[in-house]
Protein backbone atom coordinates (compact mmCIF):
# COMPACT_ATOMS: atom_id res chain seq x y z
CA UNK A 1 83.23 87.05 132.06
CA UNK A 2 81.02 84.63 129.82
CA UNK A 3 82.02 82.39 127.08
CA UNK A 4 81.31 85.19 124.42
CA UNK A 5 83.80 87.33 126.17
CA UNK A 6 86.73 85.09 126.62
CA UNK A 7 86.28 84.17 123.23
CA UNK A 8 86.73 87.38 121.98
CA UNK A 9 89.45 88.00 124.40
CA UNK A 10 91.59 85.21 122.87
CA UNK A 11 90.94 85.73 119.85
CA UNK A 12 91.94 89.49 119.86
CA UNK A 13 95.11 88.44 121.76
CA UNK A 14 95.93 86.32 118.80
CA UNK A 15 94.92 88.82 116.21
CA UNK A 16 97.12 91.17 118.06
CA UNK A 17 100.39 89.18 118.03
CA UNK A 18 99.84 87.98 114.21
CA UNK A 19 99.36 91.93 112.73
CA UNK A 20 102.51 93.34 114.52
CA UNK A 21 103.98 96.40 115.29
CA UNK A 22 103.35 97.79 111.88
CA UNK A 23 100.18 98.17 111.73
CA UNK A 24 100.28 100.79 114.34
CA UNK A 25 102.02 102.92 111.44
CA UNK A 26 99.73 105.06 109.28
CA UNK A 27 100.14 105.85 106.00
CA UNK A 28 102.35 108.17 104.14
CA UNK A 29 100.64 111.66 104.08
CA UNK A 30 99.83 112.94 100.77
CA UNK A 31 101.21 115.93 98.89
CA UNK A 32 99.31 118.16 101.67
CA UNK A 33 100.87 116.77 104.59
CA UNK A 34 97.11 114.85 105.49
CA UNK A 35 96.77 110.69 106.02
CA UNK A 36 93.69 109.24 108.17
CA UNK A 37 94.61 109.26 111.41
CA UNK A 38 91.48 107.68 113.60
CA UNK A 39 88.07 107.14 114.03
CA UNK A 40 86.59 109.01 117.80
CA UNK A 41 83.65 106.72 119.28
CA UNK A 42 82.02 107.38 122.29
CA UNK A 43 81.07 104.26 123.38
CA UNK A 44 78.97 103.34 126.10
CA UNK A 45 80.35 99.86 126.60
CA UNK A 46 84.32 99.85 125.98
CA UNK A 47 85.62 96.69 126.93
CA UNK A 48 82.89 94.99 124.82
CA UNK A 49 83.49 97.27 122.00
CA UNK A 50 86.94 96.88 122.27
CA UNK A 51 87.32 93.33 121.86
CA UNK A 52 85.08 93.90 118.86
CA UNK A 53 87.64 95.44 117.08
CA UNK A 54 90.62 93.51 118.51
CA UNK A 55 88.79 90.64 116.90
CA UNK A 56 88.55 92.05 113.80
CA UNK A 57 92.25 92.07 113.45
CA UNK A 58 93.30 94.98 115.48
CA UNK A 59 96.13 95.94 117.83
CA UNK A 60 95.59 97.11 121.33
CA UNK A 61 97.49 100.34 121.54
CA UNK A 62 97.16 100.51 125.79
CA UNK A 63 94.36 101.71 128.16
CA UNK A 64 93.73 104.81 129.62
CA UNK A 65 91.13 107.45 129.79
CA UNK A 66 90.82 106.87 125.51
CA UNK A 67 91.51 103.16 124.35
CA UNK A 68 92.85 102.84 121.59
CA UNK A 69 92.90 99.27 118.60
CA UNK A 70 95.51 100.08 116.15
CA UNK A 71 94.68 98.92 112.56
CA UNK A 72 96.59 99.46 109.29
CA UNK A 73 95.74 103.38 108.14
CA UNK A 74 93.23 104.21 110.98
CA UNK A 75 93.13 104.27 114.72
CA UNK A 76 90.01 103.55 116.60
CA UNK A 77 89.57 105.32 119.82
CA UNK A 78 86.83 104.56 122.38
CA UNK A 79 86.51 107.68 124.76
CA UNK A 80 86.16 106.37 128.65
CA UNK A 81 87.12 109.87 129.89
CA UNK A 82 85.03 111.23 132.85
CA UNK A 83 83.67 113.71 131.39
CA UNK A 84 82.33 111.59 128.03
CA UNK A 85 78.81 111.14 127.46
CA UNK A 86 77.42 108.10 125.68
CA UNK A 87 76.00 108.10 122.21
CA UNK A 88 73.35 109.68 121.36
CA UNK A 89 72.69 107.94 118.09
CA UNK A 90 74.34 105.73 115.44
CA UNK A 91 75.81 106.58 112.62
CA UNK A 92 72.61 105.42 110.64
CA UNK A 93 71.25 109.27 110.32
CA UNK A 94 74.03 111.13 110.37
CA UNK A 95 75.89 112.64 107.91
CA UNK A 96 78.40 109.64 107.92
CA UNK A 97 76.74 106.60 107.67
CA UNK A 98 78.91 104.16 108.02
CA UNK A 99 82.80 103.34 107.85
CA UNK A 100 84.82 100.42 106.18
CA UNK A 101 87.52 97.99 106.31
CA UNK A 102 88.46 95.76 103.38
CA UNK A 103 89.65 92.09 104.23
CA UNK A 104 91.06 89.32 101.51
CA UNK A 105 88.12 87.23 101.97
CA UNK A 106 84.83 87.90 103.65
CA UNK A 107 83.05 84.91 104.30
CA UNK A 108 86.24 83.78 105.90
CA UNK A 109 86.91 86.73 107.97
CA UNK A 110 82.98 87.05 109.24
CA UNK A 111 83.02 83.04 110.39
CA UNK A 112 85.76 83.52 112.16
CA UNK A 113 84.12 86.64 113.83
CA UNK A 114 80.84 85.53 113.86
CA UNK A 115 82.18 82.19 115.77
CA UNK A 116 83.58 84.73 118.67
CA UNK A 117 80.58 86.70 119.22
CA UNK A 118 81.11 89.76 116.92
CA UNK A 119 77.82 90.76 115.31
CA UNK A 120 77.53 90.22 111.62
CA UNK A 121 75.03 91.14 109.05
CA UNK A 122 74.67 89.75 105.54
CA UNK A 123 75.68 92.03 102.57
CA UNK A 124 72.84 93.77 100.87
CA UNK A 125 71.19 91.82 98.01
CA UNK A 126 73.02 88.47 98.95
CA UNK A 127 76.05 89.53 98.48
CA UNK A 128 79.15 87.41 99.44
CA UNK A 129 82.42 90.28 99.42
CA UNK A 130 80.10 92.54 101.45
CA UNK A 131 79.43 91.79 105.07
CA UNK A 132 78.22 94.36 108.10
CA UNK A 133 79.21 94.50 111.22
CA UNK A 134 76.78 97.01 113.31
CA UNK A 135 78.17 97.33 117.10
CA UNK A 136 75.94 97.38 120.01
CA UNK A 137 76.88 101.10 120.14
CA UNK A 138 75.15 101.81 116.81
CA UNK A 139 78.24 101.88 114.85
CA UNK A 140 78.38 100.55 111.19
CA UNK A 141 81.20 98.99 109.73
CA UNK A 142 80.82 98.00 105.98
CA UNK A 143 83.35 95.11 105.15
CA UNK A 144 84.79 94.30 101.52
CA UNK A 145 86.59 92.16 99.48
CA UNK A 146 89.96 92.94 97.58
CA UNK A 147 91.86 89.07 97.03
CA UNK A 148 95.05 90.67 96.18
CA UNK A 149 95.24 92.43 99.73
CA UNK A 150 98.03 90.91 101.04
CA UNK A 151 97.07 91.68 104.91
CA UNK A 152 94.31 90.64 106.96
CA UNK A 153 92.41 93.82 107.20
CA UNK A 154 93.13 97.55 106.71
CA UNK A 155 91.05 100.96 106.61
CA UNK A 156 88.95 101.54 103.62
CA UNK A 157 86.66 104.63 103.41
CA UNK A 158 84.27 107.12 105.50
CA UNK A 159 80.94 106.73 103.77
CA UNK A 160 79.18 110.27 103.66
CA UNK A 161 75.34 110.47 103.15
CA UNK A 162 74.30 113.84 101.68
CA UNK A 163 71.49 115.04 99.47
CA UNK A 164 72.60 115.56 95.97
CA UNK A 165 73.01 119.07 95.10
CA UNK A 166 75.95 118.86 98.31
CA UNK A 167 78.01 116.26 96.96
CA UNK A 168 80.35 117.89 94.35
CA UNK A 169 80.73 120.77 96.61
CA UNK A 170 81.84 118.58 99.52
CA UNK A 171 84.30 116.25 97.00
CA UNK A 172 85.38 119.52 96.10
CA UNK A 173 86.02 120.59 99.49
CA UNK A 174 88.23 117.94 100.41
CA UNK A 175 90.19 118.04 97.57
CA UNK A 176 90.69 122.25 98.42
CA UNK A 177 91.77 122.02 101.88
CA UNK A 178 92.74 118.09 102.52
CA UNK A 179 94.83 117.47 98.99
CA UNK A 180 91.93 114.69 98.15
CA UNK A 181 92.59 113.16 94.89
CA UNK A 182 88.91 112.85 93.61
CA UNK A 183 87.82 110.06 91.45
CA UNK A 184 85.04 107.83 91.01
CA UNK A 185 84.01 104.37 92.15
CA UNK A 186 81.30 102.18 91.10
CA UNK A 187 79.97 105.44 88.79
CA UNK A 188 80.07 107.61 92.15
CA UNK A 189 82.25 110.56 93.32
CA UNK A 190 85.34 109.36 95.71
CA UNK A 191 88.15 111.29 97.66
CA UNK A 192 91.30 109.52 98.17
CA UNK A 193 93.38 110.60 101.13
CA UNK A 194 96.25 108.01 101.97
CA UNK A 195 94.73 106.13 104.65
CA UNK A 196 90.85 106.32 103.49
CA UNK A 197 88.24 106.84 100.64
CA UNK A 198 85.88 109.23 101.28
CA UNK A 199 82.91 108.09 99.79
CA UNK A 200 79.47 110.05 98.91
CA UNK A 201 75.97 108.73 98.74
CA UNK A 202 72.46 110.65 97.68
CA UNK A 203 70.19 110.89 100.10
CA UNK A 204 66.95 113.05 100.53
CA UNK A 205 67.21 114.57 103.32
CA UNK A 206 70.72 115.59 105.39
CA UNK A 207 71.68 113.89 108.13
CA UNK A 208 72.72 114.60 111.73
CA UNK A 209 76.32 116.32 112.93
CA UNK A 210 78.25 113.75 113.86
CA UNK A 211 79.42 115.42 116.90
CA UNK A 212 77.88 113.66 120.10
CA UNK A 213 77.10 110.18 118.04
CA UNK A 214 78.93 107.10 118.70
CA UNK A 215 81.33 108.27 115.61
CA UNK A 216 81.47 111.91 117.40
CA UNK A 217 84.49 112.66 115.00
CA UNK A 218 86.85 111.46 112.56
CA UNK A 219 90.59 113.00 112.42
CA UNK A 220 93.44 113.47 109.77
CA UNK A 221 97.08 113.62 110.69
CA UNK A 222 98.71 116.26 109.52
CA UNK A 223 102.61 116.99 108.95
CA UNK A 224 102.47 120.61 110.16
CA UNK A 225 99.50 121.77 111.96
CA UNK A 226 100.02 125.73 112.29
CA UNK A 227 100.54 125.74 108.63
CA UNK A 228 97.73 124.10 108.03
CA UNK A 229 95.56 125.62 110.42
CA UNK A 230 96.68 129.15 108.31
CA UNK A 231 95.64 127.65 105.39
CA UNK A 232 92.28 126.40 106.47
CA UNK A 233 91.40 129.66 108.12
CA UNK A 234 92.84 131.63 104.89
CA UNK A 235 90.16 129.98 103.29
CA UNK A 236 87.40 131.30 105.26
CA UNK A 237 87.53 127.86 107.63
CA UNK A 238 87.12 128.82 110.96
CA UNK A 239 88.21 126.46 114.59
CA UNK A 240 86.35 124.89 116.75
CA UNK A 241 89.00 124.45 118.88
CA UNK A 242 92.34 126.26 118.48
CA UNK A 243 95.91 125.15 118.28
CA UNK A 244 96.52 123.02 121.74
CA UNK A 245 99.81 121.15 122.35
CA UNK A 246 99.96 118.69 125.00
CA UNK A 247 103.65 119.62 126.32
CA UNK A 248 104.29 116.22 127.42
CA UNK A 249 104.43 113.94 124.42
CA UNK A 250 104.58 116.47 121.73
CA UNK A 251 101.21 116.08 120.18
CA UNK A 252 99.13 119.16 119.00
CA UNK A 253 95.72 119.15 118.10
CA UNK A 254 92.79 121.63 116.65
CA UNK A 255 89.28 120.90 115.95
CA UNK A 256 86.95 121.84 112.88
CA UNK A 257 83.78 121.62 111.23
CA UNK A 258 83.45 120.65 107.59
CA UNK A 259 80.03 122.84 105.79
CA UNK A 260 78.11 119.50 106.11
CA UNK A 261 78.54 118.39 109.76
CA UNK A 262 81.24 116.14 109.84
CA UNK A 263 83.23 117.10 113.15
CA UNK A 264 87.06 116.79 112.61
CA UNK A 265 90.07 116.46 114.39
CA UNK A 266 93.54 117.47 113.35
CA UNK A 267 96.73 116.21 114.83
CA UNK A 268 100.41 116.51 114.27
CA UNK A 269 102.14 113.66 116.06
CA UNK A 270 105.76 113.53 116.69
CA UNK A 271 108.32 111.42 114.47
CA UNK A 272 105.69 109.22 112.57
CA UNK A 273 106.47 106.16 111.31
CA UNK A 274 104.86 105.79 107.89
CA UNK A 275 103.43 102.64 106.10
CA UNK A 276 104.64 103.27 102.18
């Protein structure tokens, strides 16, 4: 292991013990029974990846064929199961873009990161509350600046490219089947699901499905799947992949589609333990 990685090892061991068990938690779903629930990579190098994010500020939630780093309102998993094929592309092309965290301070946070080998870009136009952080995978994280958060880092928003004419329908979309509260920011249509803003920028031409990129999917938790599930296919919504409950620990799962390209996972997960 070089100097690069046992930095990053420490580091994320420290980063680990200071966010504590709560940040495992997500946050309370809203009046649809939907939070963000995680973000699916398939990664092509997951230890290095992994101690990415652990640097960042994130938990390690165990190994296994999917390994997991636990932040506050989002889950990152990193897919190491046999039958997983790498990447085929970034994010940069595809219908989601990029993703975001928002940290207290970004110059800060990115020295400290930068010092342990995590790969930073500059914000766009100089900027000093925006940072990038682009993983060998292809993966790009947008960082931001809120002063008044009180914790190190958290989940921000899922940053969907799409050509103009799609946006409102796709804002609408989410606030149909998800319960999104739509809203702007900075002059442009938002979704707000507890957990997440679901951002949308105007592009030319449509991207790329997600599905088989490093971020292959992104998934909600939901409080009652089946009912949900009726819902979505009441409105015309059809699965991917049906209702599946893994007997052991409770967790049920279904897969869809949204009209754009965005692959999606749905989960219920027994007795969740909210953030507020």
């Amino acid at each position: 292991m070089n100097i690069v990685m046992r930095s990053i090892t420490a580091l994320g061991l420290i980063s680990a013990l200071a966010a504590g068990a709560a940040s495992a938690q997500p946050y309370a779903p809203n009046q649809s029974g939907v939070t963000m629930g995680h973000w699916h990579l398939n990664s092509r190098d997951i230890e290095a990846n992994k101690k990415i994010f652990m640097v960042m500020g994130g938990v390690d939630g165990g190994g296994g064929p999917l390994q997991r780093v636990i932040f506050p309102g989002v889950m990152v998993i990193l897919n190491l199961g046999a039958n997983a094929a790498p990447a085929t592309a970034g994010t940069d092309g595809s219908v989601v873009n990029h993703v975001g965290f928002v940290v207290p301070n970004v110059q800060q946070s990115i020295a400290k990161w930068k010092a342990a080998g995590v790969p930073v870009q500059p914000g766009g136009n100089n900027r000093l509350d925006q940072a990038w952080v682009v993983t060998p995978d292809g993966l790009r994280v947008e960082i931001l600046e809120n002063k008044n958060q009180t914790i190190p880092i958290k989940s921000d928003h899922v940053h969907f490219f799409l050509p103009s004419p799609a946006i409102p329908d796709s804002q609408a979309w989410y606030v149909k089947n998800f319960g999104a509260r739509p809203g702007t920011r900075n002059n442009a249509p938002v979704d707000d699901i507890p957990g997440t803003q679901l951002r949308f920028n105007k592009v030319e031409t449509a991207g790329a499905p997600t599905k088989g990129r490093i971020l292959d999917h992104i998934g909600f938790d939901v409080t009652d799947l089946k009912a949900f599930i009726a819902k979505l296919e009441a409105a015309g919504i059809k699965l991917d992949r049906p209702y599946t409950m893994n007997e052991q620990n409770g967790v049920a799962l279904a897969f869809i589609t949204d009209p754009w390209g965005t692959y999606i996972e749905l989960n219920q997960r027994p007795n969740p333990a909210y953030i507020n």
